[in-house]
C-alpha atoms as a PDB file:
ATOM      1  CA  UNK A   1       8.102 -17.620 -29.436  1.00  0.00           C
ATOM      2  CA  UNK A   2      10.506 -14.863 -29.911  1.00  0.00           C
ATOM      3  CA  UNK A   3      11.843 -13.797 -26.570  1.00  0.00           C
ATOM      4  CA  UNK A   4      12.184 -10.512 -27.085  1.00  0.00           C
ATOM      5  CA  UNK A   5       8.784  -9.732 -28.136  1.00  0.00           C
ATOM      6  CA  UNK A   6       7.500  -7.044 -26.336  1.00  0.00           C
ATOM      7  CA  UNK A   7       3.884  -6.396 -25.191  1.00  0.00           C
ATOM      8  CA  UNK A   8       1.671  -3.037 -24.700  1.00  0.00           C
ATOM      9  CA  UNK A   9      -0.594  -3.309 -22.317  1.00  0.00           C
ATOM     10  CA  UNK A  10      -2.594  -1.101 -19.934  1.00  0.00           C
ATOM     11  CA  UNK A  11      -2.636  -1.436 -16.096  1.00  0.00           C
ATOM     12  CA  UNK A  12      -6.214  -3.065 -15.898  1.00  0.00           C
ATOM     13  CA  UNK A  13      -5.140  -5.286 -18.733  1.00  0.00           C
ATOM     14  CA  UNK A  14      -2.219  -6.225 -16.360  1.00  0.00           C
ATOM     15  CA  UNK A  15      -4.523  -6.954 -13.411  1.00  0.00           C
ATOM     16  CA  UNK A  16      -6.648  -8.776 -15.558  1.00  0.00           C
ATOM     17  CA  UNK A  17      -3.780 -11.524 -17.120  1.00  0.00           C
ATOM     18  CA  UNK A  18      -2.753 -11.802 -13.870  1.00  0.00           C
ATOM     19  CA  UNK A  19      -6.493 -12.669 -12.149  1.00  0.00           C
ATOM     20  CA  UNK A  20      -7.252 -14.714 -15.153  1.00  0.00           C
ATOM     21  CA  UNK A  21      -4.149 -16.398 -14.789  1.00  0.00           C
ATOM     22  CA  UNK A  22      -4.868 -16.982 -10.706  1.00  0.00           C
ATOM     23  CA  UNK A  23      -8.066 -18.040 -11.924  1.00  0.00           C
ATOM     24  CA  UNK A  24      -6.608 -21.061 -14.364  1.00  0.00           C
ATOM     25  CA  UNK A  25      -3.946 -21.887 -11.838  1.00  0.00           C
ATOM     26  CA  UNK A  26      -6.992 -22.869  -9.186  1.00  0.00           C
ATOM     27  CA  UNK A  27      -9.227 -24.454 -11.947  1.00  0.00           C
ATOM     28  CA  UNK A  28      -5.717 -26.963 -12.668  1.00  0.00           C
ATOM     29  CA  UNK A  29      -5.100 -27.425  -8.942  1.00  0.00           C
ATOM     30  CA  UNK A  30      -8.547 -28.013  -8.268  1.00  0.00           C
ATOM     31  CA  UNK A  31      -8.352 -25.379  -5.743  1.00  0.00           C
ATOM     32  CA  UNK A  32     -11.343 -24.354  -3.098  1.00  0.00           C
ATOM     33  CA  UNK A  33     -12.303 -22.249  -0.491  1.00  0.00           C
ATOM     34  CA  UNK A  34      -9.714 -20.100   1.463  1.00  0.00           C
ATOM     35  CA  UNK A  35      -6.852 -21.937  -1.187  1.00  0.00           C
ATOM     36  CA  UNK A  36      -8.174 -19.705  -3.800  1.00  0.00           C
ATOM     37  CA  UNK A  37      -8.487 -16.721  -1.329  1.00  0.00           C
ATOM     38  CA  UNK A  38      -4.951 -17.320  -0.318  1.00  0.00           C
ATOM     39  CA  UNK A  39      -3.932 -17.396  -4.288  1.00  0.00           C
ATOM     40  CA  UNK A  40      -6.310 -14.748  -5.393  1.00  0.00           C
ATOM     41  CA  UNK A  41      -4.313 -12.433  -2.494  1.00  0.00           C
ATOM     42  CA  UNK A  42      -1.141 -13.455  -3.533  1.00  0.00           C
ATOM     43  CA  UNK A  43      -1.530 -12.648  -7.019  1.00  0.00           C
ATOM     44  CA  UNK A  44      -3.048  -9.323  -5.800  1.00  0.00           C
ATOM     45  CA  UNK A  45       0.632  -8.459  -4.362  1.00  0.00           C
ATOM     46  CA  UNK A  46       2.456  -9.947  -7.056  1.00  0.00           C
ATOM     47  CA  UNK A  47       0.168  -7.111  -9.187  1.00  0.00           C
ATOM     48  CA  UNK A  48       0.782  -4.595  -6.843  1.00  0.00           C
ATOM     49  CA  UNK A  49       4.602  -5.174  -6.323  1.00  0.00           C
ATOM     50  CA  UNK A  50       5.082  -5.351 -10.301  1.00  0.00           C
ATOM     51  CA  UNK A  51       2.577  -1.995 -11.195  1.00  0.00           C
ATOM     52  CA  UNK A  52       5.124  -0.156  -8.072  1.00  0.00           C
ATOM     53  CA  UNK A  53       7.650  -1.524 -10.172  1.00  0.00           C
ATOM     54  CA  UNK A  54       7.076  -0.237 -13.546  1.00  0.00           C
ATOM     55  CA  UNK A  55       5.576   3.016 -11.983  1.00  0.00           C
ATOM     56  CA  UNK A  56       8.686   4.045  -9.853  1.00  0.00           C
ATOM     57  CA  UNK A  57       6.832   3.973  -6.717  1.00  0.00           C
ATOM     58  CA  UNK A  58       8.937   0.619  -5.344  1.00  0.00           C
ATOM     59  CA  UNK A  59      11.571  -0.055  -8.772  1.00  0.00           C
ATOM     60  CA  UNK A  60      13.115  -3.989  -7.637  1.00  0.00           C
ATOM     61  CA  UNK A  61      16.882  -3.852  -7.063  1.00  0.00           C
ATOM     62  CA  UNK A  62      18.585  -3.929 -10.660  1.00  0.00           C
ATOM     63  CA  UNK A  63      21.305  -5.975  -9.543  1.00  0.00           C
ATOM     64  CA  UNK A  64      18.818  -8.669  -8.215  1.00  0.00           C
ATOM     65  CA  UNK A  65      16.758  -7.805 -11.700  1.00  0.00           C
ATOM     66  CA  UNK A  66      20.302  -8.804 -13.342  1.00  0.00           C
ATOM     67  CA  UNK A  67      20.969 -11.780 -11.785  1.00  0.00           C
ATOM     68  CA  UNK A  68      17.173 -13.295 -11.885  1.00  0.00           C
ATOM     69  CA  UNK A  69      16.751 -12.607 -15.477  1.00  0.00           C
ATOM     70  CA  UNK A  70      20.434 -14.100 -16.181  1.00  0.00           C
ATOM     71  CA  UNK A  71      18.675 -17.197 -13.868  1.00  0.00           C
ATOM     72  CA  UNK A  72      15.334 -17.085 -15.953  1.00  0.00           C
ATOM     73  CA  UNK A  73      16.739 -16.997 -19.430  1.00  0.00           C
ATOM     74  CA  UNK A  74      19.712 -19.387 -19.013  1.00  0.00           C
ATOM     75  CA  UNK A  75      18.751 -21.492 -22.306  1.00  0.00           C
ATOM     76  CA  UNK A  76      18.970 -24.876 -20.321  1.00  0.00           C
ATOM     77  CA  UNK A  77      16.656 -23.576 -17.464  1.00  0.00           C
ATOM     78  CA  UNK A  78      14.451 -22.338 -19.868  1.00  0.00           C
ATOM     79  CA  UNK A  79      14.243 -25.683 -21.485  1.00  0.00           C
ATOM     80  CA  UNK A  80      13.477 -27.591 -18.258  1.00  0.00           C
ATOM     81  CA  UNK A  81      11.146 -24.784 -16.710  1.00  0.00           C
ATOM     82  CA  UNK A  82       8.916 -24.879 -20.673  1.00  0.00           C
ATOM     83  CA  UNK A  83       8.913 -28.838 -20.412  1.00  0.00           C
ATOM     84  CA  UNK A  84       7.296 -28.529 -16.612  1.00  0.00           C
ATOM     85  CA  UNK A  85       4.603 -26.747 -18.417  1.00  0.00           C
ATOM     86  CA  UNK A  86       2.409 -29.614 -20.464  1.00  0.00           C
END
C-alpha cells in the first residue's frame, strides 16, 4: 500500500473505524465482560484525543508528532511491526 495515500473521511466515519476496529480487536482476543468495557473506553479516548487533535481543540506536540512518525515509519520498524500483524 502506498504510504502516502490519504483518506477523507467524516467524524462519525472516524468513530466508527475506530469502534469497529475495538470491536475486531476483542473478537481476536477473545475478550469478555468488563475487558471489552475497558477496550471499548479506551478506544473512546483514543477517538476523542485524535478528533481534539485534528479539530484544534487539544493539537499533540509537533515535536513529539516528529519524532513518533520518524519512529513509526522507520522502514525496518515498519517491516517488523506489518509481520506482527498475520
Amino acid at each position: 500500500m502506498d504510504k502516502n495515500i490519504k483518506f477523507e473521511l467524516t467524524k462519525n466515519e472516524l468513530e466508527t473505524l475506530i469502534f469497529l476496529g475495538a470491536s475486531r480487536v476483542c473478537d481476536q482476543k477473545q475478550l469478555v465482560g468488563s475487558e471489552v468495557g475497558k477496550l471499548c473506553e479506551d478506544a473512546a479516548d483514543i477517538y476523542i484525543e485524535v478528533i481534539d487533535h485534528l479539530t484544534g481543540k487539544n493539537p499533540f506536540d509537533p515535536d513529539e508528532m516528529k519524532i513518533t512518525d520518524e519512529v513509526l515509519h522507520n522502514d525496518q520498524l515498519t517491516i517488523i511491526l506489518a509481520s506482527k500483524r498475520s
